[in-house]
C-alpha atoms as a PDB file:
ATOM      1  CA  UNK A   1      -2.879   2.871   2.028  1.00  0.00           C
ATOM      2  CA  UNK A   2      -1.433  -0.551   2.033  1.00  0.00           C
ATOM      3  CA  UNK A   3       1.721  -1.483  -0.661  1.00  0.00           C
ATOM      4  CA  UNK A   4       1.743  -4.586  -2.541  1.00  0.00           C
ATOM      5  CA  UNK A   5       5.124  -5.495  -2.200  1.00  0.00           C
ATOM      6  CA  UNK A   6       6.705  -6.153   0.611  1.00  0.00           C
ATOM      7  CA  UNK A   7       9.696  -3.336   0.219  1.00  0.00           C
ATOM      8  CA  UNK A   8       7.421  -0.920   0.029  1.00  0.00           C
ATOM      9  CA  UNK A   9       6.529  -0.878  -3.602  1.00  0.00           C
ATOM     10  CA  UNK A  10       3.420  -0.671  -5.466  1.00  0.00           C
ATOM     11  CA  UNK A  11       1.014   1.084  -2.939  1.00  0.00           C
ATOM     12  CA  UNK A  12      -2.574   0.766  -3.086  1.00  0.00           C
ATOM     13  CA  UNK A  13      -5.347   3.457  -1.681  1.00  0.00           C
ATOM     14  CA  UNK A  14      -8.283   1.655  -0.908  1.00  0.00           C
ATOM     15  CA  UNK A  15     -11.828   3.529  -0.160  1.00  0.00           C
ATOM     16  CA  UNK A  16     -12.242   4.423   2.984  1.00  0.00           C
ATOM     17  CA  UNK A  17     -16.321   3.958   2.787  1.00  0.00           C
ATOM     18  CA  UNK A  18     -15.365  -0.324   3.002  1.00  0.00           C
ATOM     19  CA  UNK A  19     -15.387  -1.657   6.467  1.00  0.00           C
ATOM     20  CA  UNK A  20     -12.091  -3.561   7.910  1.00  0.00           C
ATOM     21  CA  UNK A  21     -13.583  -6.759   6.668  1.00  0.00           C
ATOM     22  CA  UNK A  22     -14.111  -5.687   2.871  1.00  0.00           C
ATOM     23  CA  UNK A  23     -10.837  -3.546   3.266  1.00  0.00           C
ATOM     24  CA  UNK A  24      -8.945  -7.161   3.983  1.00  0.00           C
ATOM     25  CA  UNK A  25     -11.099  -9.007   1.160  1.00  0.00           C
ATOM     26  CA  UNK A  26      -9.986  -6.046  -1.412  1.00  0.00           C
ATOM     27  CA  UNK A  27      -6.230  -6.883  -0.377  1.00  0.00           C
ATOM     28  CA  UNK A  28      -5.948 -10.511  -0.542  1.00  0.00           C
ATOM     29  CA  UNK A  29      -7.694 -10.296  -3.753  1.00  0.00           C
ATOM     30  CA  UNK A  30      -4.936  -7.877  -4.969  1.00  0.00           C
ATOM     31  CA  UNK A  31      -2.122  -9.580  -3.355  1.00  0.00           C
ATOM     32  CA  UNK A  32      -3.417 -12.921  -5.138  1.00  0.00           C
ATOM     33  CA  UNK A  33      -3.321 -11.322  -8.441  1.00  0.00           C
ATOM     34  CA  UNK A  34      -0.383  -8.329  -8.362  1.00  0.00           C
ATOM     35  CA  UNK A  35       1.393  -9.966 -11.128  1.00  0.00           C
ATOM     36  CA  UNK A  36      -1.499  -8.803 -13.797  1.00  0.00           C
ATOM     37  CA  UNK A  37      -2.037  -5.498 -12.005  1.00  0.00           C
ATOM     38  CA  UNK A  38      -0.424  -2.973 -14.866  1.00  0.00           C
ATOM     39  CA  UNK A  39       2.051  -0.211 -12.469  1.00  0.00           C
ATOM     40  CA  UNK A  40       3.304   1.582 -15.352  1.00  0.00           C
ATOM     41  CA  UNK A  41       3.252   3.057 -19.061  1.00  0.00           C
ATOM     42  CA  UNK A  42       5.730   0.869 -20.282  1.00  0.00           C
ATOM     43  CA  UNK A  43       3.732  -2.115 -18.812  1.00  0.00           C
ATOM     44  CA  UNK A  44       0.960  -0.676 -21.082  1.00  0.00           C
ATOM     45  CA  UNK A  45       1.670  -2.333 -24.327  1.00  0.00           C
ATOM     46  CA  UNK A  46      -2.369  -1.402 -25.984  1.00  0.00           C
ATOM     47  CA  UNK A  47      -2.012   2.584 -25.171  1.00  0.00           C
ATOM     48  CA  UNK A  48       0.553   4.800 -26.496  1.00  0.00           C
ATOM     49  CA  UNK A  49       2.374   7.074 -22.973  1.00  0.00           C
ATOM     50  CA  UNK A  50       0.859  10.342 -25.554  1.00  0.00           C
ATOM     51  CA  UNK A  51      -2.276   9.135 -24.886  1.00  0.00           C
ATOM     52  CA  UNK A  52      -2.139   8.949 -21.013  1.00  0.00           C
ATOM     53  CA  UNK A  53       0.000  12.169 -20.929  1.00  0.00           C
ATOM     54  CA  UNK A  54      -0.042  16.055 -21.623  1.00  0.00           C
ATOM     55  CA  UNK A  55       2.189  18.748 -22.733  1.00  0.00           C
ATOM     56  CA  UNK A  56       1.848  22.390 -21.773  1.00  0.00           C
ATOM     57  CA  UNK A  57       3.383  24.674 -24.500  1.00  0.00           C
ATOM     58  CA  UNK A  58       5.050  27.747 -23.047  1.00  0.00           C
ATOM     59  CA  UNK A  59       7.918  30.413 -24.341  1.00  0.00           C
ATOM     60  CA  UNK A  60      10.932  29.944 -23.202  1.00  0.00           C
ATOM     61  CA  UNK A  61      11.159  33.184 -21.595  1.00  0.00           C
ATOM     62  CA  UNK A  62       7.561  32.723 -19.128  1.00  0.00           C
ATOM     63  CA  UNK A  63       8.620  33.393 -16.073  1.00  0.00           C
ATOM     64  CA  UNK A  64       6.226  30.900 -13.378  1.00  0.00           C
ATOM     65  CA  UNK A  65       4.095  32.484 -10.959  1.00  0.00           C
ATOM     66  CA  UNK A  66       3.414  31.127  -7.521  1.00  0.00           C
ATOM     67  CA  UNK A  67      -0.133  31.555  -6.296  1.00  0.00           C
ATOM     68  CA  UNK A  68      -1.896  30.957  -3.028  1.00  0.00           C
ATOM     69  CA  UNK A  69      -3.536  27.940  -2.024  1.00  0.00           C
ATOM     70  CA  UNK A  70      -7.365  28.276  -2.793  1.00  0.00           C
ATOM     71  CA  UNK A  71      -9.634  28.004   0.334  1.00  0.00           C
ATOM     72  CA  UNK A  72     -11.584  24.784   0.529  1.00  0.00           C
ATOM     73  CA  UNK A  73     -15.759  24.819   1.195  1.00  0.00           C
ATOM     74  CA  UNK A  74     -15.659  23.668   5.467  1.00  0.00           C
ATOM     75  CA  UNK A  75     -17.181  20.155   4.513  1.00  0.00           C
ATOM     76  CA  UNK A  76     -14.023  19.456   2.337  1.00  0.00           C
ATOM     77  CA  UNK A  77     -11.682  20.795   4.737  1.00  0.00           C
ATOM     78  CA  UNK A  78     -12.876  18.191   7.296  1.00  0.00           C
ATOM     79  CA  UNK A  79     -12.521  15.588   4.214  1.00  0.00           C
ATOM     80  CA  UNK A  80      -9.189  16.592   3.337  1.00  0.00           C
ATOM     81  CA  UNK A  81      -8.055  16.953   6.561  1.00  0.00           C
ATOM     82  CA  UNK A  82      -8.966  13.569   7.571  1.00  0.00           C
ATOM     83  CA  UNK A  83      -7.538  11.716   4.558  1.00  0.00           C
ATOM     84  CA  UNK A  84      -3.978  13.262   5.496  1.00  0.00           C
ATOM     85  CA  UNK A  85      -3.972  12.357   8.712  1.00  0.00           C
ATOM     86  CA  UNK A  86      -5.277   8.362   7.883  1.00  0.00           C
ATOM     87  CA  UNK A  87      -1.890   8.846   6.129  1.00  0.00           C
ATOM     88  CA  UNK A  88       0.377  10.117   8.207  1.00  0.00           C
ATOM     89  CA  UNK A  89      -0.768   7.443  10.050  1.00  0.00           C
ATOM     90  CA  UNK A  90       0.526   5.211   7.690  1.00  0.00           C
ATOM     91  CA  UNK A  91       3.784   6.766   6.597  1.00  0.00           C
ATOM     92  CA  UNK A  92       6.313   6.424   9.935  1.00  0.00           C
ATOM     93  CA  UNK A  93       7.781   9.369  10.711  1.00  0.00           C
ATOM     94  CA  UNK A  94      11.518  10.426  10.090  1.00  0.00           C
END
């Protein structure tokens, strides 16, 4: 994960299948053009927020229930498992 702007703003997650090289290409490219890159609903003028967003109808009396994590298949453990830790790579610690 890189961020566009400089204070931290606008991150970017960027496939982790590219090599360094296309990684840096990929980055530039969005760097160059971050002023038409669209961060937001409001910066959507064409599609109306309903569109891009859902509502889930409940009484006002349901009480939420917590449930367990669900285990993942061994092959997307490993996945998982390495995507948070090219993270908290990324994120400094405190």
């Amino acid at each position: 994960m890189f961020f566009l702007e400089e204070n931290g703003e606008k991150p970017i997650i960027i496939s982790n299948h590219l090599s360094k090289e296309e990684q840096q290409k990929v980055i530039e490219v969005l760097k160059a053009n971050k002023e038409v890159i669209e961060r937001t609903f409001v910066d959507l003028k064409c599609i109306s927020p309903s569109y891009c967003m859902h509502k889930i109808h409940m009484d006002k009396d349901f009480k939420l229930v917590a449930q367990p994590p669900r285990p993942l298949n061994p092959s997307m453990k490993e996945v998982v498992r390495k995507e948070v830790q090219k993270l908290l790579e990324v994120v400094p610690a405190g």
